[in-house]
N, C-alpha and C. Protein backbone atom coordinates (compact mmCIF):
# COMPACT_ATOMS: atom_id res chain seq x y z
N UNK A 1 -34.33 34.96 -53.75
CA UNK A 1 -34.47 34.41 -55.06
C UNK A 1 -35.53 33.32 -55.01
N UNK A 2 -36.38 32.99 -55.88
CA UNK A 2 -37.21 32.46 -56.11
C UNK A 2 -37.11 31.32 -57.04
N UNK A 3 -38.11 30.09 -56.61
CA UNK A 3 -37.59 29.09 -57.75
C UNK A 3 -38.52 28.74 -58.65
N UNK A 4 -38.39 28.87 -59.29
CA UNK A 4 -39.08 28.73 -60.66
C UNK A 4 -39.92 26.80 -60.51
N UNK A 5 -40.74 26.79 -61.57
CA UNK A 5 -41.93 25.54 -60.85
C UNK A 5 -40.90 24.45 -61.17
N UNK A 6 -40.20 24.30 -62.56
CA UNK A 6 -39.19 23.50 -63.13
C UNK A 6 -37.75 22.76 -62.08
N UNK A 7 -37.15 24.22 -61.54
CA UNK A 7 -36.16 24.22 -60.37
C UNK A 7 -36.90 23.53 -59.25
N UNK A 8 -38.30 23.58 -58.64
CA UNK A 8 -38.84 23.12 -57.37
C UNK A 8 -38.96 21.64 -57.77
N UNK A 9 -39.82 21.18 -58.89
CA UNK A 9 -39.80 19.66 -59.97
C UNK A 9 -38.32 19.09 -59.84
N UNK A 10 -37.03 19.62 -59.92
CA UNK A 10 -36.08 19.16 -60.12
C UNK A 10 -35.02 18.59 -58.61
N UNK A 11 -35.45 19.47 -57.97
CA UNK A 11 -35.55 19.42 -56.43
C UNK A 11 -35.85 18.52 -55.73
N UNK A 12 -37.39 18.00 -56.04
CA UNK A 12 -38.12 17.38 -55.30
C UNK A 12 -37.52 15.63 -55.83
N UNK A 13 -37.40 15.44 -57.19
CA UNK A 13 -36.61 14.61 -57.89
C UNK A 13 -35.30 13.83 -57.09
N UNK A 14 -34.58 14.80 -57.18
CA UNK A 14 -33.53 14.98 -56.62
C UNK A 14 -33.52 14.39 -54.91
N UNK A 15 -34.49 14.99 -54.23
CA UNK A 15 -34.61 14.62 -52.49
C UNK A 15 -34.88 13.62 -52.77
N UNK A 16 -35.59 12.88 -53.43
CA UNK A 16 -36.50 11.50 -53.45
C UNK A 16 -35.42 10.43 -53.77
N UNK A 17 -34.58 10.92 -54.86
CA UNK A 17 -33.77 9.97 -55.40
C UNK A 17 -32.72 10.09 -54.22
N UNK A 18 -31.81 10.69 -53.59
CA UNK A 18 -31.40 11.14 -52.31
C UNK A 18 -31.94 9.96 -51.17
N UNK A 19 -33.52 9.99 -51.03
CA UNK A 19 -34.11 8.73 -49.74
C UNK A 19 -33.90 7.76 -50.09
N UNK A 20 -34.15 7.35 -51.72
CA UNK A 20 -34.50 5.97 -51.83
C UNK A 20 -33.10 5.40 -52.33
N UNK A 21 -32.07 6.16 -52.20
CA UNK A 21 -30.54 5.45 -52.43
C UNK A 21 -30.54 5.33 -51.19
N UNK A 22 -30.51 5.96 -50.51
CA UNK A 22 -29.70 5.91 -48.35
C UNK A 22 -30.64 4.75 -48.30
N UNK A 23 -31.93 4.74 -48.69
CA UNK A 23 -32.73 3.24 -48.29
C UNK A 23 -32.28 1.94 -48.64
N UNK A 24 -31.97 1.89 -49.83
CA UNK A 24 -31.80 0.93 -50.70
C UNK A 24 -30.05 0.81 -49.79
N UNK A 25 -28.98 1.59 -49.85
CA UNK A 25 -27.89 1.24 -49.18
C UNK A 25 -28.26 0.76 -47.59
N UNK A 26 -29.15 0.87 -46.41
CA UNK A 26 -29.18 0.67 -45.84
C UNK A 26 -29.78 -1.15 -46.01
N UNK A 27 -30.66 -0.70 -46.92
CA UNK A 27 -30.93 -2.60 -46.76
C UNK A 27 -30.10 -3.79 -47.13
N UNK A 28 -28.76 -3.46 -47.46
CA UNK A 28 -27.95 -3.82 -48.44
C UNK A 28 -27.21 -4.43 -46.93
N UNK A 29 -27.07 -3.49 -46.25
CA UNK A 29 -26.66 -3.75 -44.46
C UNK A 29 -27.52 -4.72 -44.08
N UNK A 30 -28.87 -4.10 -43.89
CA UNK A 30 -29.48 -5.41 -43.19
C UNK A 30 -29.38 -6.62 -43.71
N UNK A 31 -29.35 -6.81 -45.12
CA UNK A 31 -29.38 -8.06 -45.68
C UNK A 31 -28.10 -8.90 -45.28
N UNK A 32 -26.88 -8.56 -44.82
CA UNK A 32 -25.73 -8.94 -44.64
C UNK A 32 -25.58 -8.98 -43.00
N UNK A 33 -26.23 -8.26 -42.01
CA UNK A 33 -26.40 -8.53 -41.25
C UNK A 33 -27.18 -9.63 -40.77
N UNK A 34 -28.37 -9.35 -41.42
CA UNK A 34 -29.32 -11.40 -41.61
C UNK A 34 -28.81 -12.50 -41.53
N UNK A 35 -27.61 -12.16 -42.97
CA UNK A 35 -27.23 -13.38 -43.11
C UNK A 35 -26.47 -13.81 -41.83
N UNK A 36 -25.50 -12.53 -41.65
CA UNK A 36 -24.78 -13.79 -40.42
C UNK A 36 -25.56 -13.77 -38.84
N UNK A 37 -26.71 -13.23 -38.62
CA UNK A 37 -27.29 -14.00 -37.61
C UNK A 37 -27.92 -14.82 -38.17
N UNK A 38 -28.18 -15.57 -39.36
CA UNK A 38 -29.08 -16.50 -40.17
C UNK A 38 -27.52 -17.69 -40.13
N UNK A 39 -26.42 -17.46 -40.01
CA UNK A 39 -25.62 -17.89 -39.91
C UNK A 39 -25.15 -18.78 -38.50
N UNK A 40 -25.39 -17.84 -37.68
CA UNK A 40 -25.40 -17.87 -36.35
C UNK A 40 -26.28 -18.74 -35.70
N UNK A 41 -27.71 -18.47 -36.17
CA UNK A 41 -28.93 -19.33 -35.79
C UNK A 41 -28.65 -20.97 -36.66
N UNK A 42 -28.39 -21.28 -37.82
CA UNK A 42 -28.12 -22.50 -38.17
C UNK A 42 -26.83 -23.03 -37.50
N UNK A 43 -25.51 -21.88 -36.88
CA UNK A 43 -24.63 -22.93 -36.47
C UNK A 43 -25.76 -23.63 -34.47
N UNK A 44 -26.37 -22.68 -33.99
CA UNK A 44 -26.55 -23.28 -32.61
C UNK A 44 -27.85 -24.32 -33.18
N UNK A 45 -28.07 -23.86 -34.33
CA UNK A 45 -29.32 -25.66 -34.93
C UNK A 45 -28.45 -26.77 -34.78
N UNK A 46 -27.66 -26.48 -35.07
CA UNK A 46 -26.88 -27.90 -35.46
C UNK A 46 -26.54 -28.22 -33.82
N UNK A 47 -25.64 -27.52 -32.89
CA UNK A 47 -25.64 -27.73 -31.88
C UNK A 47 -26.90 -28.08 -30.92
N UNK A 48 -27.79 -27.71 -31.11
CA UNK A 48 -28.67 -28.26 -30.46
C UNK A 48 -29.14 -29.68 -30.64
N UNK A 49 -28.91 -29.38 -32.10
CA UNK A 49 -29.68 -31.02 -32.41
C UNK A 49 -28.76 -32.38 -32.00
N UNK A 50 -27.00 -32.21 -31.77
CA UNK A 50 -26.44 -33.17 -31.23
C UNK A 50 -26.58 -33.04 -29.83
N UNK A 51 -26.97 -31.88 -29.26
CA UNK A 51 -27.20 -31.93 -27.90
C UNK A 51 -28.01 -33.15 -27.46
N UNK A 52 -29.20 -32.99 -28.30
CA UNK A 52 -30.54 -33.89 -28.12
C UNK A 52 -29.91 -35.10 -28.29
N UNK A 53 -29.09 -35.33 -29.37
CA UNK A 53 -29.02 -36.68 -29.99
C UNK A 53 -28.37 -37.27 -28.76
N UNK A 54 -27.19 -36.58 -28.07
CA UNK A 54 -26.58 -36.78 -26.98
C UNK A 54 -27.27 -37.00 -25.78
N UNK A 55 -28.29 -36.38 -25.28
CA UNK A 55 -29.41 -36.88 -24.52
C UNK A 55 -30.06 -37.96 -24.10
N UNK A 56 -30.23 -38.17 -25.79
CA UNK A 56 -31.08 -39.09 -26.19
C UNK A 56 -30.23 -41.26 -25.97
N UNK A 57 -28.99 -40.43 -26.25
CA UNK A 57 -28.39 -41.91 -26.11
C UNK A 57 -28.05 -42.02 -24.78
N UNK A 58 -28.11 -40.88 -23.43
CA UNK A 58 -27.58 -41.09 -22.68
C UNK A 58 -28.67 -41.69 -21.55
N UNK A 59 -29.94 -40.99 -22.18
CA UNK A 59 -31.30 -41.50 -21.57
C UNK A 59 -31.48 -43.02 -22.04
N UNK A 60 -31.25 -43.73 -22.82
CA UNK A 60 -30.47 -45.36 -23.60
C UNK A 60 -29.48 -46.21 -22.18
N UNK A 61 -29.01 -45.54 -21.97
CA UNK A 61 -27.79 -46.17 -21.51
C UNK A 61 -28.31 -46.20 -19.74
N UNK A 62 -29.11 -45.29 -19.48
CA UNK A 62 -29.50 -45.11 -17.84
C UNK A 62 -30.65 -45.71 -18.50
N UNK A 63 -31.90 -46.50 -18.86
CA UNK A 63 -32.82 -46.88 -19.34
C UNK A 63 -32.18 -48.26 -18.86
N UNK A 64 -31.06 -48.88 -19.96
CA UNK A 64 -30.22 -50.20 -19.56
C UNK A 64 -30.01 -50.73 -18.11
N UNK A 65 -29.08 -49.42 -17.91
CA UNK A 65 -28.48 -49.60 -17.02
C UNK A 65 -29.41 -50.26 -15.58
N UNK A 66 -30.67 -49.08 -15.52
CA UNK A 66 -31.54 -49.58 -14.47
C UNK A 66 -32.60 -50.83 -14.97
N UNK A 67 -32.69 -51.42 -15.90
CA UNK A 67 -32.99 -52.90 -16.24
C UNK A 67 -32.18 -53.66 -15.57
N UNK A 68 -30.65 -53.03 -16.08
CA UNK A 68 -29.69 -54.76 -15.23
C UNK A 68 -29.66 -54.42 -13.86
N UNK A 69 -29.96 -53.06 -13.17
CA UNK A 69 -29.95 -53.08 -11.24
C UNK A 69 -31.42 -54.09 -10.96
N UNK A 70 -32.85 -53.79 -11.89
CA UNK A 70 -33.80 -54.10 -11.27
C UNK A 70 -33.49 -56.29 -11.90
N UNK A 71 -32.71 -56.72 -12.94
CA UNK A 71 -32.55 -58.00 -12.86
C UNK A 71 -31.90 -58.28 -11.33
N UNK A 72 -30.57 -57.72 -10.81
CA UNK A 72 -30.09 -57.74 -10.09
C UNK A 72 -30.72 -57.86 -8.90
N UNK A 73 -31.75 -56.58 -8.33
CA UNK A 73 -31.66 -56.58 -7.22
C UNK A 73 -32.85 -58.40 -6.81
N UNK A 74 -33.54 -58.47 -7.60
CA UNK A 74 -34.14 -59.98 -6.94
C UNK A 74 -33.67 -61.13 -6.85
N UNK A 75 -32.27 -61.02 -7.40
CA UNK A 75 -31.21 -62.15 -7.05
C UNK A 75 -30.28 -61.47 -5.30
N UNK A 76 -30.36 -60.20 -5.43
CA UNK A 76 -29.80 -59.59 -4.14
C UNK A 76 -30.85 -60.03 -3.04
N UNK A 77 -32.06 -59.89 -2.82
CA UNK A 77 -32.98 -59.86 -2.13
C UNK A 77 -32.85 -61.38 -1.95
N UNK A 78 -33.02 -62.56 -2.84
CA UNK A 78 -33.23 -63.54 -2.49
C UNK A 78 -32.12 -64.06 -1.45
N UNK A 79 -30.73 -63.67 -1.86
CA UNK A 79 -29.47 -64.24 -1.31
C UNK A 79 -29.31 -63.52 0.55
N UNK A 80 -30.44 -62.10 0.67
CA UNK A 80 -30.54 -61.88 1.25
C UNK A 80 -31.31 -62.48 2.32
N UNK A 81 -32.14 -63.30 1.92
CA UNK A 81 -33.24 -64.24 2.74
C UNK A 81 -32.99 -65.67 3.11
N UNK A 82 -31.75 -65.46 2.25
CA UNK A 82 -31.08 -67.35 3.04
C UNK A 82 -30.40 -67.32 4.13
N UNK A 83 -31.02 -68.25 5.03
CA UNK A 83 -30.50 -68.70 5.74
C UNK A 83 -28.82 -68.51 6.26
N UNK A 84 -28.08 -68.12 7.24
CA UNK A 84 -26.83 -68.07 6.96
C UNK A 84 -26.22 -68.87 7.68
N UNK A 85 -25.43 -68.96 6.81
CA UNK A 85 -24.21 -70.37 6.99
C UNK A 85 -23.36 -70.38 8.13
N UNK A 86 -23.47 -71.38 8.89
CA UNK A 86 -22.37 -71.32 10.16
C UNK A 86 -20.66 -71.26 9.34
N UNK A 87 -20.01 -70.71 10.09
CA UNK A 87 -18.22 -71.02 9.28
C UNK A 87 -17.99 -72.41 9.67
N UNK A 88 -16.95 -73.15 9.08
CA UNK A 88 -16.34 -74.40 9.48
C UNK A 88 -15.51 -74.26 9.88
N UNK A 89 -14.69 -74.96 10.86
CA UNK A 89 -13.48 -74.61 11.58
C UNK A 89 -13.27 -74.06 12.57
């Protein structure tokens, strides 16, 4: 049987509208898939950025810290160069 030019027109219609639904449903996926790795990627933003912040104060505190060893050590050094004391008794 043979198809008439109308039947082949109606066909071809038909396949097209057929791709561009399965397309259109498939992006409907990706878009929802995006979101939650778009989800995913802003929750480890946030984690990263207190990581840093955490870093950042801890590089603060060892910054301090070796200020008060280097006040320290030239009071160590000096006490180290005196003279030492006989005991009494």
């Amino acid at each position: 049987m043979f198809l008439t030019k109308q039947q082949r027109v109606t066909a071809r219609t038909l396949g097209v509208a057929m791709v561009v639904s399965m397309g259109l449903a498939s992006c409907a996926t990706y878009k929802d898939e995006f979101a939650g790795i778009n989800s995913r990627l802003d929750q480890l933003d946030t984690r990263v950025q207190g990581a840093a912040q955490s870093a950042e104060s801890a590089n603060q505190s060892a910054q301090q810290a070796n200020q008060r060893l280097d006040q320290i050590e030239g009071r160590v050094q000096q006490l180290e160069r005196a003279p030492r004391r006989t005991p009494r008794g």
